[in-house]
Protein backbone atom coordinates (compact mmCIF):
# COMPACT_ATOMS: atom_id res chain seq x y z
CA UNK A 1 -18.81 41.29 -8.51
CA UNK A 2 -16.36 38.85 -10.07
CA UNK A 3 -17.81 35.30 -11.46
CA UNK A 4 -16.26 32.64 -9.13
CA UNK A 5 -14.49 29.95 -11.09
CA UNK A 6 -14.84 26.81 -9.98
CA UNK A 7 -14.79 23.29 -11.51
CA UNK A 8 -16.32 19.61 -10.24
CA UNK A 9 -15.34 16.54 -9.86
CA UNK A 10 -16.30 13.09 -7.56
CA UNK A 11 -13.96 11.25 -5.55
CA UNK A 12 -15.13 7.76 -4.67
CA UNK A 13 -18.94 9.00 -5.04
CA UNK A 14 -18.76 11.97 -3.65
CA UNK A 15 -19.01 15.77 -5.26
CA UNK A 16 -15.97 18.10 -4.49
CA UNK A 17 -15.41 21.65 -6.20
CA UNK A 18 -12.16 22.93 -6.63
CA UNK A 19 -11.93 26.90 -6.63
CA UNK A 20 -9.11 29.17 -8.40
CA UNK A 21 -8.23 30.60 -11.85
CA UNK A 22 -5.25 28.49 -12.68
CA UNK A 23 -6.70 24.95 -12.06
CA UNK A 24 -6.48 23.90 -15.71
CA UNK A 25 -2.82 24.91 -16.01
CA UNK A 26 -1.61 23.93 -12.07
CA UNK A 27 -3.06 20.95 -13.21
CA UNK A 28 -1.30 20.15 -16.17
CA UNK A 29 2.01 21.40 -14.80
CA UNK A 30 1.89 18.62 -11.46
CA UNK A 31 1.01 15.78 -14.05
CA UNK A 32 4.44 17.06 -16.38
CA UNK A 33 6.60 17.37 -13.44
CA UNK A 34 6.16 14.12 -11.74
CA UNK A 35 8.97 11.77 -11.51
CA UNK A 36 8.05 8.51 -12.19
CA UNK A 37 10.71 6.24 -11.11
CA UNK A 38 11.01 7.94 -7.23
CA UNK A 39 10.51 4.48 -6.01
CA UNK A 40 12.41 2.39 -7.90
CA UNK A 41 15.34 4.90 -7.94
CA UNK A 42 14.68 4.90 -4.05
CA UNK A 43 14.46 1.12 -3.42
CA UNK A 44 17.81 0.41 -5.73
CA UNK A 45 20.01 2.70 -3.44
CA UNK A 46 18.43 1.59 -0.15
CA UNK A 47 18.89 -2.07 -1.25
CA UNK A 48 22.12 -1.80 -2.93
CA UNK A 49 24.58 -3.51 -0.53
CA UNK A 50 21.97 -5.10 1.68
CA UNK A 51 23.09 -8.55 2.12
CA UNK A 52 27.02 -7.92 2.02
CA UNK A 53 26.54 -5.09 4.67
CA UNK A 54 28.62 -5.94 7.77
CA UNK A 55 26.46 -3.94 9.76
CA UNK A 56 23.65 -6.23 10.93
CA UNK A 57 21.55 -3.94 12.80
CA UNK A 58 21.68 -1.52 9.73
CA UNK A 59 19.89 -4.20 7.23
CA UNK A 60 17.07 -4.30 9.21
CA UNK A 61 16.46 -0.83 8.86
CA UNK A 62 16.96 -0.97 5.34
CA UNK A 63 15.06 -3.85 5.19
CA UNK A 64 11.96 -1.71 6.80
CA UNK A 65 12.33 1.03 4.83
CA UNK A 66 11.94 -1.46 1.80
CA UNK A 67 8.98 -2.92 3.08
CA UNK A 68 7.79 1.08 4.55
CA UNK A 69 8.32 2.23 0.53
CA UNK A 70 5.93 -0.49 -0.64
CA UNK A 71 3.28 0.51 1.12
CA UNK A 72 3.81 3.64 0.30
CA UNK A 73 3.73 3.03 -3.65
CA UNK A 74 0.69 0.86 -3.44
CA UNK A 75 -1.01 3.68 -1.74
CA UNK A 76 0.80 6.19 -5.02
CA UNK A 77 -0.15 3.87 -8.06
CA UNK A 78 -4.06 3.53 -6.65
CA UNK A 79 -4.26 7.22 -5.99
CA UNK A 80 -2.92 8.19 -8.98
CA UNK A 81 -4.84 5.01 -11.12
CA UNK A 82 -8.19 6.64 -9.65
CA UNK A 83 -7.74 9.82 -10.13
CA UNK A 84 -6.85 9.47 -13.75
CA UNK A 85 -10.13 7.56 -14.26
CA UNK A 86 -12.60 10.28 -12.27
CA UNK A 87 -10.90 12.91 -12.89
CA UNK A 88 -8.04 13.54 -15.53
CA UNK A 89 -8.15 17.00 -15.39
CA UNK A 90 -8.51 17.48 -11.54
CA UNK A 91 -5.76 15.00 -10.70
CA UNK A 92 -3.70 17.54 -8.57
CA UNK A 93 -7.06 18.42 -6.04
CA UNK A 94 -8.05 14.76 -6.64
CA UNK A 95 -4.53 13.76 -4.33
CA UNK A 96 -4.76 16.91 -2.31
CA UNK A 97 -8.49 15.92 -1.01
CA UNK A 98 -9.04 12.04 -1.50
CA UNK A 99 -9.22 9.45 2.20
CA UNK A 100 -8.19 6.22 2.16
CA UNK A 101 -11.39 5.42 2.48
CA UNK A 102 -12.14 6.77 -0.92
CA UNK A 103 -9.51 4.49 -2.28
CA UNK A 104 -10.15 1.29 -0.52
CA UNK A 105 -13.85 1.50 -1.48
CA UNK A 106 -12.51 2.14 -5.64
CA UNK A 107 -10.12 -1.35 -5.49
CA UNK A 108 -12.72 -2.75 -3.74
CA UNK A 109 -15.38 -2.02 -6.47
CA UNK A 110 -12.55 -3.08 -9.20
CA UNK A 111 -11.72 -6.65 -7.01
CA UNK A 112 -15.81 -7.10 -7.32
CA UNK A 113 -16.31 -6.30 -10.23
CA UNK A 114 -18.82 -3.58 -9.96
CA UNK A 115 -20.15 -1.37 -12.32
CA UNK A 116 -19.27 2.02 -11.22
CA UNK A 117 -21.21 5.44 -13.14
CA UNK A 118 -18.04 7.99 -11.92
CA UNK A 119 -15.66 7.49 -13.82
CA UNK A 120 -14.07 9.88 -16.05
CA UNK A 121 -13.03 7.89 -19.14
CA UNK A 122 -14.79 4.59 -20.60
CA UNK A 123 -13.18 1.65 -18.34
CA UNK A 124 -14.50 -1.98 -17.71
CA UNK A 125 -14.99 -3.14 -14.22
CA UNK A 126 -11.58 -5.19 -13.76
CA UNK A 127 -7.97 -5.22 -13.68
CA UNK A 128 -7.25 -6.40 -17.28
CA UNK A 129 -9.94 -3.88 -18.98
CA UNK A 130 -7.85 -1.20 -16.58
CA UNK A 131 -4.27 -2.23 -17.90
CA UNK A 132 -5.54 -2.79 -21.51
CA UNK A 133 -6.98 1.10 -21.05
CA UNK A 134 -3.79 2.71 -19.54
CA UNK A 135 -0.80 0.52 -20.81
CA UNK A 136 0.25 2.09 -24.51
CA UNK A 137 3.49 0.71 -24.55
CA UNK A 138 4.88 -0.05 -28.14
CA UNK A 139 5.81 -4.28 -28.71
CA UNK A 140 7.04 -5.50 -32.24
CA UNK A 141 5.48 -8.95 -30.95
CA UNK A 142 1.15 -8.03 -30.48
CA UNK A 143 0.70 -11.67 -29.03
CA UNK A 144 3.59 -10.86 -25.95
CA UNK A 145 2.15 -7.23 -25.47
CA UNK A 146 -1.13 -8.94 -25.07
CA UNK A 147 0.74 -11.03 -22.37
CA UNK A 148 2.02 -8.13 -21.01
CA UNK A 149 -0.85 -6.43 -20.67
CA UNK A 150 -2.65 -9.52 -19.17
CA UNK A 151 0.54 -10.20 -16.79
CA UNK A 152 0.50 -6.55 -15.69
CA UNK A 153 -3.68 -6.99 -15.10
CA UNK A 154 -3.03 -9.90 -12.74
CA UNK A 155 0.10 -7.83 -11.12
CA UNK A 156 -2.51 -5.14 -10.24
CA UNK A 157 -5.03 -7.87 -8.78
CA UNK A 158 -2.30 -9.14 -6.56
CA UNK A 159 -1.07 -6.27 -4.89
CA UNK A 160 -4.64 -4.65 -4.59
CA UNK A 161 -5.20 -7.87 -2.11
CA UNK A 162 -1.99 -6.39 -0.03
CA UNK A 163 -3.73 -2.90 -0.25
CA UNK A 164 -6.77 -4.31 1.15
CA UNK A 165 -5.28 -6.50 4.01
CA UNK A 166 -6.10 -5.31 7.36
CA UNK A 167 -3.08 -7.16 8.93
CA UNK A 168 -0.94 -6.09 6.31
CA UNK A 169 -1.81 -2.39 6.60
CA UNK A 170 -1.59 -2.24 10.86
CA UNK A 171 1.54 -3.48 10.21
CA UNK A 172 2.72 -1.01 7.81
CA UNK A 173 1.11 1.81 10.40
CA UNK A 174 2.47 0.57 13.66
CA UNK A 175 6.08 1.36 11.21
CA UNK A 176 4.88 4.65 10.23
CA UNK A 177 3.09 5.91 12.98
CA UNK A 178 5.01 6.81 16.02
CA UNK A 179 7.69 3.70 14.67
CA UNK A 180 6.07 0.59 17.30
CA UNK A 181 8.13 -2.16 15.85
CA UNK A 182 10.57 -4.08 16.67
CA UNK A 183 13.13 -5.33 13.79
CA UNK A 184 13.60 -8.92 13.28
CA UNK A 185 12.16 -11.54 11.43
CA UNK A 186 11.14 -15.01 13.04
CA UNK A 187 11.75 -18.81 12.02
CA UNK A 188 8.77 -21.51 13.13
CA UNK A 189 10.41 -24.94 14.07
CA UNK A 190 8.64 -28.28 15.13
CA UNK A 191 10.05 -31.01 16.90
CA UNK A 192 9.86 -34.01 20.02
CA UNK A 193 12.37 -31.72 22.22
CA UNK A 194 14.50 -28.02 22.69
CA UNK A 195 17.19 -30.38 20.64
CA UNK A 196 15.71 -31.60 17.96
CA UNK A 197 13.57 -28.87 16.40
CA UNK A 198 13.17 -28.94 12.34
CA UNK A 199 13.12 -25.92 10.87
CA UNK A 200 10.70 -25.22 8.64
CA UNK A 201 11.46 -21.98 7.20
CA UNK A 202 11.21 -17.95 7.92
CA UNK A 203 13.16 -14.96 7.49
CA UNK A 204 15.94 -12.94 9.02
CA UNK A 205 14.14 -9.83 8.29
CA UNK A 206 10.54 -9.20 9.82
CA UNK A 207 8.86 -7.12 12.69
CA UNK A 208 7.05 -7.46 16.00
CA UNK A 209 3.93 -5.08 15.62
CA UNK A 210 0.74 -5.01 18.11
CA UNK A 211 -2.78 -4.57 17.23
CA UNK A 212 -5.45 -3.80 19.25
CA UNK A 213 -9.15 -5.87 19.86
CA UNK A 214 -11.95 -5.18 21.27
CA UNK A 215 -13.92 -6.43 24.16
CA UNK A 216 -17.81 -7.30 23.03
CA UNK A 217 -19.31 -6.29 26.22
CA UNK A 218 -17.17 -3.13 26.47
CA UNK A 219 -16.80 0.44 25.62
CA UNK A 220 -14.36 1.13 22.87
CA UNK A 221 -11.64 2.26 25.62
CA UNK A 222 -11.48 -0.86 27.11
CA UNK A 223 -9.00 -3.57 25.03
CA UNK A 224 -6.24 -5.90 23.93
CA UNK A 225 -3.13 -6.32 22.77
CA UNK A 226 -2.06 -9.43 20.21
CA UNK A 227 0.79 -9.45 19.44
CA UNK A 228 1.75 -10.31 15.57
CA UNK A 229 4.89 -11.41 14.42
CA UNK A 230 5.71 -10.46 10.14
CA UNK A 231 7.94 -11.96 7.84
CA UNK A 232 9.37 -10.64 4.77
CA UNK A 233 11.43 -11.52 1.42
CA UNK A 234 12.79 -8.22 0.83
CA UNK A 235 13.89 -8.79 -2.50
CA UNK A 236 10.30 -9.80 -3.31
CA UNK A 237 9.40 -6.30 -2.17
CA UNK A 238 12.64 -4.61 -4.22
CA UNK A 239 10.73 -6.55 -7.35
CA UNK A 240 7.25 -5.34 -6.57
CA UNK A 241 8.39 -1.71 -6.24
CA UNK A 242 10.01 -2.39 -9.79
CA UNK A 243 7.04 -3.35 -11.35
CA UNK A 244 4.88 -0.37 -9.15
CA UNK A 245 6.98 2.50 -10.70
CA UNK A 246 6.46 1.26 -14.44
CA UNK A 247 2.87 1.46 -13.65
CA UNK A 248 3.35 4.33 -11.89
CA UNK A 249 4.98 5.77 -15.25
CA UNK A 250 2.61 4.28 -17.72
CA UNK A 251 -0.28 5.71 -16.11
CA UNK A 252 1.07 9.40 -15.66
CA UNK A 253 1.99 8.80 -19.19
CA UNK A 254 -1.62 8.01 -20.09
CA UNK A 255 -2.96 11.17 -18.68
CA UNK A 256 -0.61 13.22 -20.46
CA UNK A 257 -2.06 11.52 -23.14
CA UNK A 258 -5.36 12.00 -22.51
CA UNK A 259 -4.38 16.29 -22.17
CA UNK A 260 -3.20 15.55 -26.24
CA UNK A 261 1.05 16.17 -24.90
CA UNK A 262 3.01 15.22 -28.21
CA UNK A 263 3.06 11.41 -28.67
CA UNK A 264 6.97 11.97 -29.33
CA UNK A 265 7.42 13.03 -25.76
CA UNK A 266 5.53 10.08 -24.33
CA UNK A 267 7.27 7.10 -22.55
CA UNK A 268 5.18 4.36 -21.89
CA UNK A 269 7.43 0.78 -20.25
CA UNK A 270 6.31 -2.17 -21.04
CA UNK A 271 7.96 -4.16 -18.26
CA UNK A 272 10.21 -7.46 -18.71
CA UNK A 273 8.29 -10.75 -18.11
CA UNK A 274 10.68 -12.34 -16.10
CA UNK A 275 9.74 -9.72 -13.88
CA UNK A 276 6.51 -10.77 -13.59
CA UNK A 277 8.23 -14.18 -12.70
CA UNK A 278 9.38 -13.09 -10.01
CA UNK A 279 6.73 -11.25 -8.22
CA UNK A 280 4.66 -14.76 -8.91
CA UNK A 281 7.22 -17.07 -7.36
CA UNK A 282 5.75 -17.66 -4.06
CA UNK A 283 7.68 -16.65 -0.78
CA UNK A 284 7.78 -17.07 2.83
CA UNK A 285 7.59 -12.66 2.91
CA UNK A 286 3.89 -11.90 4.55
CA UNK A 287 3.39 -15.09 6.80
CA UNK A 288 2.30 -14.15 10.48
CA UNK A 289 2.13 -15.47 13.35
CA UNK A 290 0.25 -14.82 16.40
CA UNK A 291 0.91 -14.42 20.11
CA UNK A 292 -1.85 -14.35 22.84
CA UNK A 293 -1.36 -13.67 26.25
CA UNK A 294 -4.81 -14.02 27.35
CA UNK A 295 -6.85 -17.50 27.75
CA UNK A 296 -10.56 -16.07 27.32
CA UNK A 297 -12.30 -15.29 24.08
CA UNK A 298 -12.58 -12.13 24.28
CA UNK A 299 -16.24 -12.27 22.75
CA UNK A 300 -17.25 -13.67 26.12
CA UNK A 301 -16.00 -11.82 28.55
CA UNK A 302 -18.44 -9.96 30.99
CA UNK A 303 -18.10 -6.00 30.24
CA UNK A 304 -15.38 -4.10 31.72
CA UNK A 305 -16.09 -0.27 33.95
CA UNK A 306 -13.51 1.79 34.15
CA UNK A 307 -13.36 3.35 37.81
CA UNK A 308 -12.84 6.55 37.08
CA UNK A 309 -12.88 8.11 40.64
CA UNK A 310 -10.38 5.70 41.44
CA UNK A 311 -8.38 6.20 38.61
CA UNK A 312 -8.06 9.98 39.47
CA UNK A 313 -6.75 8.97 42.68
CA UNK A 314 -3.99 6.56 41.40
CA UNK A 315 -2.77 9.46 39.12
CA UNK A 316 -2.54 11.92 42.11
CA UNK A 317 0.19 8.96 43.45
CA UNK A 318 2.91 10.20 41.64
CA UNK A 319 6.09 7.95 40.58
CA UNK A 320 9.24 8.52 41.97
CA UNK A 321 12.80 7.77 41.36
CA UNK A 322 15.92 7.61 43.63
């Protein structure tokens, strides 16, 4: 009988084995034939145009794909970030087989600082250990690729707070799943009367998105609605994205330095500081409001039965139309 071939590797803290003869060399082929700037390439065309566009209703669907594609490159850099440190040589059945679970718990151990035993490669326990580790990028001036390196540390810190929001992330699923937004964004004004409201900022792009809580005294199929209202700077998104895809680049570059690929053929970015200036200016892009239509806490209200005869009946009442 042929010797299976199999090789292992953890994800999060968990054991997976992956199973074929060309691992290795599937491997090293997916980390060659990535293409590192798919999001910035992507955002620059979508946003190209945005704010001269005559078409109104089509800037707020450019402005959701925007904020749809940062989301989505959070989720790339972390994945690939963590799978370069557990598992350099496994990357491609790393992606194919990791939860977002997985991931959340890694940034979460990273934003506290844990020390962490399954990792791949010799790495601190922070963001700046992480970026001094993966960020070979060649400067003339050591003291401002130091600040790079720090600058791009912090950068990582920041967004892995958006990665970790819960509001931020139903949003970004009520877009992807089954699309239950609606476009717009929203202004908050004060004032004595209708007629003499000051406004105090917001945004023309935004969404409407629902999330769902729970009743204490009630089964998990009894709940609400609140209703949350997003606001976004889309070009603080556009800038985000930027700096996502260098990192993006710099750490695919990293593991094709770690499988010994010609130095020559490497391209590590180091990224312009004003860049980082502008992801650190702070923006109205991510305030929410709330809506409530209900005037209980919903922590106190007695628990809830579903009648389930009588719901069978209602359904055999069926709707009609003229």
């Amino acid at each position: 009988m042929k010797e299976i071939k199999y090789f292992t590797f953890y994800i999060d803290n968990e054991p997976y084995a992956i199973v074929g003869d060309e691992v290795l060399e599937r491997n090293y082929d997916f980390i060659n034939q990535i293409k590192t700037s798919y999001f910035a390439d992507i955002v620059k065309y979508i946003a190209n145009g945005l704010e001269t566009d005559e078409n109104k209703e089509l800037t707020h669907y450019k402005a959701t794909l925007i904020r749809t594609l940062y989301s989505q490159s959070l989720e790339t850099f972390f994945a690939l970030l963590f799978a370069t440190l557990q598992a350099p040589t496994f990357i491609l059945p790393w992606l194919q087989k990791y939860e977002i679970g997985h991931l959340k718990n890694l940034v979460e151990r990273i934003e506290n600082k844990q020390k962490f035993d399954y990792y791949k490669v010799d790495v601190g326990n922070n963001w700046h250990s992480i970026s001094k580790l993966i960020n070979h990028f060649k400067c003339n001036d050591s003291e401002q690729g130091k600040l790079i390196i720090e600058k791009t540390g912090n950068f990582w810190a920041k967004i892995a707070k958006d990665f970790l929001n819960q509001r931020f992330n139903e949003e970004y699923n009520n877009i992807k799943h089954g699309f239950r937004i609606v476009h717009g964004g929203h202004y908050l004004k004060i004032g004595e009367s209708a007629d003499k409201l000051i406004n105090l900022g917001g945004s023309k792009y935004g969404s409407t998105v629902y999330r769902v809580e729970y009743l204490k005294n009630s089964s998990k199929k009894v709940f609400h609605l609140r209703r949350m209202n997003f606001n976004w700077d889309v070009s603080h998104y556009v800038n985000k994205i930027e700096l996502l895809s260098i990192s993006i680049n710099n750490v695919i570059n990293f593991v094709r330095l770690l499988h010994n690929v010609d130095v020559k053929k490497l391209n590590f970015i180091m990224p312009d500081i004003e860049l980082f200036n502008k992801v650190d200016v702070k923006k109205i892009g991510g305030f929410i409001f709330y809506d409530v239509d209900i005037n209980h806490d919903l922590d106190e209200l007695p628990k809830i039965n579903i009648d389930i005869e009588a719901l069978k009946n209602d359904y055999k009442k069926k709707m009609r139309y003229e």
